[in-house]
PDB file of N, CA and C in Angstrom:
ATOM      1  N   UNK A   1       0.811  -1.190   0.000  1.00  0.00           N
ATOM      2  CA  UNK A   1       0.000   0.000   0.000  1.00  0.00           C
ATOM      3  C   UNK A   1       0.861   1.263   0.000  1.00  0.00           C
ATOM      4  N   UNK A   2       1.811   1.078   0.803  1.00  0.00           N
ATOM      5  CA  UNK A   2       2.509   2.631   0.594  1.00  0.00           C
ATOM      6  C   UNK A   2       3.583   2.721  -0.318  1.00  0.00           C
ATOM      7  N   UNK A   3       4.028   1.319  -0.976  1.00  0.00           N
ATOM      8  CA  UNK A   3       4.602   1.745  -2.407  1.00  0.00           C
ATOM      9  C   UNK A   3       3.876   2.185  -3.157  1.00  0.00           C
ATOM     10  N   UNK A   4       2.229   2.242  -3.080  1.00  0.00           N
ATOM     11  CA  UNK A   4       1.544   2.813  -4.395  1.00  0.00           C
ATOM     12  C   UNK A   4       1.445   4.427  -4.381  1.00  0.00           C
ATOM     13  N   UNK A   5       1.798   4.714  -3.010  1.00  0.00           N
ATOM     14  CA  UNK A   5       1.476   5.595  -2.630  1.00  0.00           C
ATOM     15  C   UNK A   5       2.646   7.086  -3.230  1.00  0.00           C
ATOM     16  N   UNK A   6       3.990   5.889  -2.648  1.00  0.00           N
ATOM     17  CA  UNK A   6       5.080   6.537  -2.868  1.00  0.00           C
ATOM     18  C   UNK A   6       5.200   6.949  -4.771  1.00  0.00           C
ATOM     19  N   UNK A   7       4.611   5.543  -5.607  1.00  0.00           N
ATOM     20  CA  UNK A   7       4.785   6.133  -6.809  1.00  0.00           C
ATOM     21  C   UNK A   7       3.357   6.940  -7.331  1.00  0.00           C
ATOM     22  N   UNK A   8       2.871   6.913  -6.994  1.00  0.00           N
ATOM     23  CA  UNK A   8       1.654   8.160  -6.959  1.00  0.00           C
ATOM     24  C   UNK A   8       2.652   9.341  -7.110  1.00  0.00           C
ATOM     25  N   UNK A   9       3.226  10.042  -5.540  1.00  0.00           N
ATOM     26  CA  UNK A   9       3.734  10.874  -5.842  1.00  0.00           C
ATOM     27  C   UNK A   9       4.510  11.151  -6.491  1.00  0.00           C
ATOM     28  N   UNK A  10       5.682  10.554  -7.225  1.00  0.00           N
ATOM     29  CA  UNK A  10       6.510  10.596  -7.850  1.00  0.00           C
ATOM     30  C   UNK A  10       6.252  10.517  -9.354  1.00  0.00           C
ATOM     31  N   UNK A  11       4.946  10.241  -9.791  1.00  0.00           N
ATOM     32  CA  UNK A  11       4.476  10.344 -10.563  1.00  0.00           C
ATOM     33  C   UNK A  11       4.017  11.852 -10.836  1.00  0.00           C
ATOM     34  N   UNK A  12       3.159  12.309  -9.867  1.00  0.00           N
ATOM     35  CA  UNK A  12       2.892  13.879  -9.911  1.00  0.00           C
ATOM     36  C   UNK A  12       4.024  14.466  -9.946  1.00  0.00           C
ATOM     37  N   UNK A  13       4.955  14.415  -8.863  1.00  0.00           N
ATOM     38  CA  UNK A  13       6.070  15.588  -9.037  1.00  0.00           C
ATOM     39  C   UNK A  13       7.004  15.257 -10.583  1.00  0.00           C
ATOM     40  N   UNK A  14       6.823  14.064 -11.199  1.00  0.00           N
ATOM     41  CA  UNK A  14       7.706  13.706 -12.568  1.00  0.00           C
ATOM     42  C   UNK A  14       7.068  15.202 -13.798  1.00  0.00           C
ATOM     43  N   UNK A  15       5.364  14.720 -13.629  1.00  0.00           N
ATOM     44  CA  UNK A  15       4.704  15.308 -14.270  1.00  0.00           C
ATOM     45  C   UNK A  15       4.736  17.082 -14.220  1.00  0.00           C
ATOM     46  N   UNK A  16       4.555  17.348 -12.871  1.00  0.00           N
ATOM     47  CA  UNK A  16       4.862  18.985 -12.767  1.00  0.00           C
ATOM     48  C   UNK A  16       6.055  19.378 -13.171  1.00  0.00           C
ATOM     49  N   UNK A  17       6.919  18.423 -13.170  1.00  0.00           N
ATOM     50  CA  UNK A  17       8.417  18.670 -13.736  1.00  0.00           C
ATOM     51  C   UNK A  17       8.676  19.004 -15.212  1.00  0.00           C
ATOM     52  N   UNK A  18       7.996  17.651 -15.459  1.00  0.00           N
ATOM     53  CA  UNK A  18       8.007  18.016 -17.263  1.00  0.00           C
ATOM     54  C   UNK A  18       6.963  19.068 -17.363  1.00  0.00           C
ATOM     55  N   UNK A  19       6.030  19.084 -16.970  1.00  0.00           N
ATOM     56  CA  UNK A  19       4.909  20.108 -17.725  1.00  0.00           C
ATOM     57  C   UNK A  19       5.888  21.717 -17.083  1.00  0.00           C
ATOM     58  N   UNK A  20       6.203  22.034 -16.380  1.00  0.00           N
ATOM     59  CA  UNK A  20       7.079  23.041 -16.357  1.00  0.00           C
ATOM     60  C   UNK A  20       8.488  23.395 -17.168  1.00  0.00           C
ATOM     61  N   UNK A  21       8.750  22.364 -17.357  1.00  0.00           N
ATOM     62  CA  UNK A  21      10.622  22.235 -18.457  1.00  0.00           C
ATOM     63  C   UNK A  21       9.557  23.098 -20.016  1.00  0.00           C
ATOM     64  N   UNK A  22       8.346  21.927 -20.337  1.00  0.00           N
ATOM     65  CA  UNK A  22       7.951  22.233 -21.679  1.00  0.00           C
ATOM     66  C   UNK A  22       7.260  23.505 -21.659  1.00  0.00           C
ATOM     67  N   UNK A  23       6.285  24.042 -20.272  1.00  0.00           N
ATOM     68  CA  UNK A  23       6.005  25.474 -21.124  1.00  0.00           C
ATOM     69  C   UNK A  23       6.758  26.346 -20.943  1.00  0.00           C
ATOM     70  N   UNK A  24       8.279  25.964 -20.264  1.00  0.00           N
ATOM     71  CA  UNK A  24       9.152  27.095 -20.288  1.00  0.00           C
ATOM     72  C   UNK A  24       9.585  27.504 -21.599  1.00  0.00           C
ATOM     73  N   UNK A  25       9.857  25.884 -22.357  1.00  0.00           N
ATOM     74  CA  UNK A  25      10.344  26.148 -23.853  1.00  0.00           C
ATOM     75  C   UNK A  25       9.680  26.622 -24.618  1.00  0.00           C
ATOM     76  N   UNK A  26       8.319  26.435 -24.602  1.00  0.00           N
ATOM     77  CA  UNK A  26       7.155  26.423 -25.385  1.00  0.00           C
ATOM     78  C   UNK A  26       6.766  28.576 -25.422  1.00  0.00           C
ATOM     79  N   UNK A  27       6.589  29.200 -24.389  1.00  0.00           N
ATOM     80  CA  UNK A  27       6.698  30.147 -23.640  1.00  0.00           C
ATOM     81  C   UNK A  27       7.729  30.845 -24.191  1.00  0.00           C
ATOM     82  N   UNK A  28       8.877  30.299 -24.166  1.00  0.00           N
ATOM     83  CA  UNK A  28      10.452  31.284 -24.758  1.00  0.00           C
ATOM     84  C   UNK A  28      10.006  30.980 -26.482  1.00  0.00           C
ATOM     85  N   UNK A  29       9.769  29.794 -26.933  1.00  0.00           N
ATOM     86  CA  UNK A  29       9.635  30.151 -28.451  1.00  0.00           C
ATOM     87  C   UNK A  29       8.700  30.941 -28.873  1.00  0.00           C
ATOM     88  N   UNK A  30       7.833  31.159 -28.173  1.00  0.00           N
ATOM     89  CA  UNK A  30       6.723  32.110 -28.432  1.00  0.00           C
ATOM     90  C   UNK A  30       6.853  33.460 -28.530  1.00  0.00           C
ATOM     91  N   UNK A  31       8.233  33.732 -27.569  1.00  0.00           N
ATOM     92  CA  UNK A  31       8.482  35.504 -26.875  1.00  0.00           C
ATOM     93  C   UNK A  31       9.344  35.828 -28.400  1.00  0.00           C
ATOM     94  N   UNK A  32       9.551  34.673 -28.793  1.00  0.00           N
ATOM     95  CA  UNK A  32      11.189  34.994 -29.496  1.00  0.00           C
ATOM     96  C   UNK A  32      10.439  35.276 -30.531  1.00  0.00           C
ATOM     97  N   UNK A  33       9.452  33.977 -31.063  1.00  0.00           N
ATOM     98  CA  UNK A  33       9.173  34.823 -32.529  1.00  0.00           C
ATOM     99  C   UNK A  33       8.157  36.572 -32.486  1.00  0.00           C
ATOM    100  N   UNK A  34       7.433  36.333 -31.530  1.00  0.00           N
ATOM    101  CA  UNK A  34       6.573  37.629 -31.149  1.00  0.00           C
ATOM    102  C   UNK A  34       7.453  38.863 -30.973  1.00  0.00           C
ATOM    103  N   UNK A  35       8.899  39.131 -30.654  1.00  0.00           N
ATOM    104  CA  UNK A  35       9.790  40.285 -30.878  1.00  0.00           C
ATOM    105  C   UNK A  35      10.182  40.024 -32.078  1.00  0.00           C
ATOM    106  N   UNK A  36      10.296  39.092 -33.033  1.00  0.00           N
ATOM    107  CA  UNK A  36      10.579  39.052 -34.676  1.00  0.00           C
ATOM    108  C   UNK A  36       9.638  39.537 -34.967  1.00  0.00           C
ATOM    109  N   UNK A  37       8.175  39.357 -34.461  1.00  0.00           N
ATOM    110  CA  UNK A  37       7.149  40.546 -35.609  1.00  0.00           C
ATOM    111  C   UNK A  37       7.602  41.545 -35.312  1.00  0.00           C
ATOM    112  N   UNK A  38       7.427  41.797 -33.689  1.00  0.00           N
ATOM    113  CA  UNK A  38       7.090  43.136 -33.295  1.00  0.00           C
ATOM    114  C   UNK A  38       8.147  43.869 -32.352  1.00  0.00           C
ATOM    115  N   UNK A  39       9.488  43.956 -33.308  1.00  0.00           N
ATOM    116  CA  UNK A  39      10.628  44.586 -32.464  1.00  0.00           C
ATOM    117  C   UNK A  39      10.325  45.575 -31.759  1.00  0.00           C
ATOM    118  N   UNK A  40      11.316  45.664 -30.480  1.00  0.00           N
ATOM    119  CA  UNK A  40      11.105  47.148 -29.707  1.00  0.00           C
ATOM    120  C   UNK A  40      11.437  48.216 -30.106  1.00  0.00           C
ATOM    121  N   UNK A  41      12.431  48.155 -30.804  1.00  0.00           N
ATOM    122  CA  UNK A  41      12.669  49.608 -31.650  1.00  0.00           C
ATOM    123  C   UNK A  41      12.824  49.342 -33.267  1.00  0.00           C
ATOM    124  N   UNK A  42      12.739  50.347 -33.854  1.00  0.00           N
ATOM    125  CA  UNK A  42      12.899  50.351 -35.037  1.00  0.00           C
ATOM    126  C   UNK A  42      13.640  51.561 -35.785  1.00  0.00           C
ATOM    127  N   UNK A  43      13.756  51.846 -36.394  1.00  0.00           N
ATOM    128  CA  UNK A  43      14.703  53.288 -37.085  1.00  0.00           C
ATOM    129  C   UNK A  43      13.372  54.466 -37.053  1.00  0.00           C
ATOM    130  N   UNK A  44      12.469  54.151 -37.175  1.00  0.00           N
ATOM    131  CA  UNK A  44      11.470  55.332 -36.885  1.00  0.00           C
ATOM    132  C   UNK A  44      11.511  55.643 -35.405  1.00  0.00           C
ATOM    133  N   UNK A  45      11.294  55.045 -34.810  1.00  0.00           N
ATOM    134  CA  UNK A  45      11.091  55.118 -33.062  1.00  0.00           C
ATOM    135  C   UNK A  45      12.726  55.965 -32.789  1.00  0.00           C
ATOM    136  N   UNK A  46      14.045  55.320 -33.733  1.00  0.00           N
ATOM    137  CA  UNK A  46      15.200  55.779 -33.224  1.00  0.00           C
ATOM    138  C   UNK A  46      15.144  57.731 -33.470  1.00  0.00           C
ATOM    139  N   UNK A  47      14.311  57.362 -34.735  1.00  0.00           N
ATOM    140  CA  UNK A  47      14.645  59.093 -35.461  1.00  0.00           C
ATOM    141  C   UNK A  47      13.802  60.210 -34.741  1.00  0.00           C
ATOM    142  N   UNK A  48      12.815  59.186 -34.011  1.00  0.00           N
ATOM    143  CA  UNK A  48      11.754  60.422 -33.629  1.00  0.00           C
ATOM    144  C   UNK A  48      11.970  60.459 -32.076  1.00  0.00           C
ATOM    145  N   UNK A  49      12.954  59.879 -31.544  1.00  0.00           N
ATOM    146  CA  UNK A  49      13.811  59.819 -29.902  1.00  0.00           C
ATOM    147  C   UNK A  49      14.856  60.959 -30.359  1.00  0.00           C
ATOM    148  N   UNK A  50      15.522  60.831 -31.130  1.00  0.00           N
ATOM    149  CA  UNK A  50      16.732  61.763 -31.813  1.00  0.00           C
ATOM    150  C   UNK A  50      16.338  63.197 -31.971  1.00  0.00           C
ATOM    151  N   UNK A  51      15.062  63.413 -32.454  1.00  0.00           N
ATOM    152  CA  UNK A  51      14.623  64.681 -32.585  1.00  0.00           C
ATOM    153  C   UNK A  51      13.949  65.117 -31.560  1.00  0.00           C
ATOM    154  N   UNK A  52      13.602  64.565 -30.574  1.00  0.00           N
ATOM    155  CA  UNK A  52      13.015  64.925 -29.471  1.00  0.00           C
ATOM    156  C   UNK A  52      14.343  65.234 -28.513  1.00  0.00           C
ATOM    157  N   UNK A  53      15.584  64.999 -28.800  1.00  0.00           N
ATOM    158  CA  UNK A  53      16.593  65.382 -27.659  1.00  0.00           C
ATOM    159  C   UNK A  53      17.561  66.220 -28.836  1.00  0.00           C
ATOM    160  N   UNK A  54      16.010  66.776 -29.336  1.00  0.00           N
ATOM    161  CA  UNK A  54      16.879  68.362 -30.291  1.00  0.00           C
ATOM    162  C   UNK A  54      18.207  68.082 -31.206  1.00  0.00           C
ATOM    163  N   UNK A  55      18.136  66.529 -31.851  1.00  0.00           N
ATOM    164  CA  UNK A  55      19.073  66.254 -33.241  1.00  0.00           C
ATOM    165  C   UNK A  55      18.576  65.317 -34.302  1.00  0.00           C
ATOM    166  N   UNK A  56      18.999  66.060 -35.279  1.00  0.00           N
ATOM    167  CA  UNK A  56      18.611  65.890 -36.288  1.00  0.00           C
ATOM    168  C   UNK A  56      19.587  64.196 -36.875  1.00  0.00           C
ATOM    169  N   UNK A  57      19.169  63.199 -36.612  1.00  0.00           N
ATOM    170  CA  UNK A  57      20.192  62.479 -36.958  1.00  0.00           C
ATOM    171  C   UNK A  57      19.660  61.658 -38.203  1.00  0.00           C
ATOM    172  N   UNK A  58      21.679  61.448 -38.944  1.00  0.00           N
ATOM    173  CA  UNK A  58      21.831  61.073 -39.886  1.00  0.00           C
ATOM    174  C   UNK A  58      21.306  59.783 -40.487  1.00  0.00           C
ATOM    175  N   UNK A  59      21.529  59.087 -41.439  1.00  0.00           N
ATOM    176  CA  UNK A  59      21.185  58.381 -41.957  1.00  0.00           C
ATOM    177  C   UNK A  59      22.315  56.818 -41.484  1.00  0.00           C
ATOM    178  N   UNK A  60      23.572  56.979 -41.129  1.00  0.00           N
ATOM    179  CA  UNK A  60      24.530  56.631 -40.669  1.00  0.00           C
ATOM    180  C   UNK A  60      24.547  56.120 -38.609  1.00  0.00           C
ATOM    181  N   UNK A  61      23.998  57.459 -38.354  1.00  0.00           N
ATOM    182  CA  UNK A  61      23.697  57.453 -36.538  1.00  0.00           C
ATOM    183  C   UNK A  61      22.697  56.298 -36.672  1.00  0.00           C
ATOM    184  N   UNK A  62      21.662  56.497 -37.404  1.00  0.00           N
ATOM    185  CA  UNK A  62      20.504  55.359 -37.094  1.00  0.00           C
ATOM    186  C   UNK A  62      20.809  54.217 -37.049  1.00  0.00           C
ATOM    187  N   UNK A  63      21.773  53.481 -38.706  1.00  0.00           N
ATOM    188  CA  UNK A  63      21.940  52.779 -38.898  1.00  0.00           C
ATOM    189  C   UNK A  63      22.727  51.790 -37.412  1.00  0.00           C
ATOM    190  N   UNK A  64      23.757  52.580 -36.754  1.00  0.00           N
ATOM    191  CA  UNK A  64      24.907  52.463 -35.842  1.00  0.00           C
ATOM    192  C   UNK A  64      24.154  52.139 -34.777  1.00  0.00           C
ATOM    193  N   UNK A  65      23.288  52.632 -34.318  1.00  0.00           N
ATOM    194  CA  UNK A  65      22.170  52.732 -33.493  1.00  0.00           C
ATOM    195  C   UNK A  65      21.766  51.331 -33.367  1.00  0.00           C
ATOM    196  N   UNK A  66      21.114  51.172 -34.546  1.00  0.00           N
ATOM    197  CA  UNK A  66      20.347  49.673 -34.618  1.00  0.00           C
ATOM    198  C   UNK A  66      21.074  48.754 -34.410  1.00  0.00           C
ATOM    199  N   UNK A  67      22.197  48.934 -35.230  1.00  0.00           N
ATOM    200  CA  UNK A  67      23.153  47.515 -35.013  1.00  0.00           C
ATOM    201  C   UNK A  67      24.159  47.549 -33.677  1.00  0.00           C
ATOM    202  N   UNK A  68      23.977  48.473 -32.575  1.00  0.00           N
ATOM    203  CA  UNK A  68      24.772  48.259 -31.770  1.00  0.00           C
ATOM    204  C   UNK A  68      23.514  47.658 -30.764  1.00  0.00           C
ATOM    205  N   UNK A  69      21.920  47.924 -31.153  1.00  0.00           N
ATOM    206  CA  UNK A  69      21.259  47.221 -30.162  1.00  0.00           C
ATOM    207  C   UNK A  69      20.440  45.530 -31.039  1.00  0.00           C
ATOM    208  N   UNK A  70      21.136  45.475 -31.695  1.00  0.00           N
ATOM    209  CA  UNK A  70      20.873  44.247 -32.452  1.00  0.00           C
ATOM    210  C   UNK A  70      21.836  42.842 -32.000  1.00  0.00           C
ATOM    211  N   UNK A  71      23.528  43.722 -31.919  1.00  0.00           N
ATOM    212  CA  UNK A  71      24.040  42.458 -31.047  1.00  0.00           C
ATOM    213  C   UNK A  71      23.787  42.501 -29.575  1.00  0.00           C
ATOM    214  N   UNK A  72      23.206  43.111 -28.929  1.00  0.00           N
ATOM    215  CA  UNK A  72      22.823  42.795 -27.852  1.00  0.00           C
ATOM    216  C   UNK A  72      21.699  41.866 -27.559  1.00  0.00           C
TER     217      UNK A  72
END
């Protein structure tokens, strides 16, 4: 009787285990493609931050811009 008992539980805690591992993965592939639609910044958002701290920036600044928050 209390071996059934013991794999009872070990059965649940196996299960909360995996069902937590998979919607972690499941959860992160989701975030990842959802910032591929819908990046946080973009070269418009950069140009119209730029002109709001009174500069006019180049075509070059933006570019530099993006790609220094792209390898991050």
């Amino acid at each position: 009787m209390e071996i059934k008992i013991w794999i009872f539980i070990i059965v649940i805690v196996g299960a909360l285990l995996v069902g937590a591992i998979a919607g972690f993965f499941l959860a992160r592939a989701w975030f990842k493609r959802y910032l591929e639609k819908n990046p946080p910044m973009n070269e418009r958002m950069v140009r119209e931050m730029m002109r709001q701290m009174g500069r006019t920036p180049s075509e070059k600044q933006v570019r530099q811009i993006m790609a220094s928050m792209q390898q991050k």
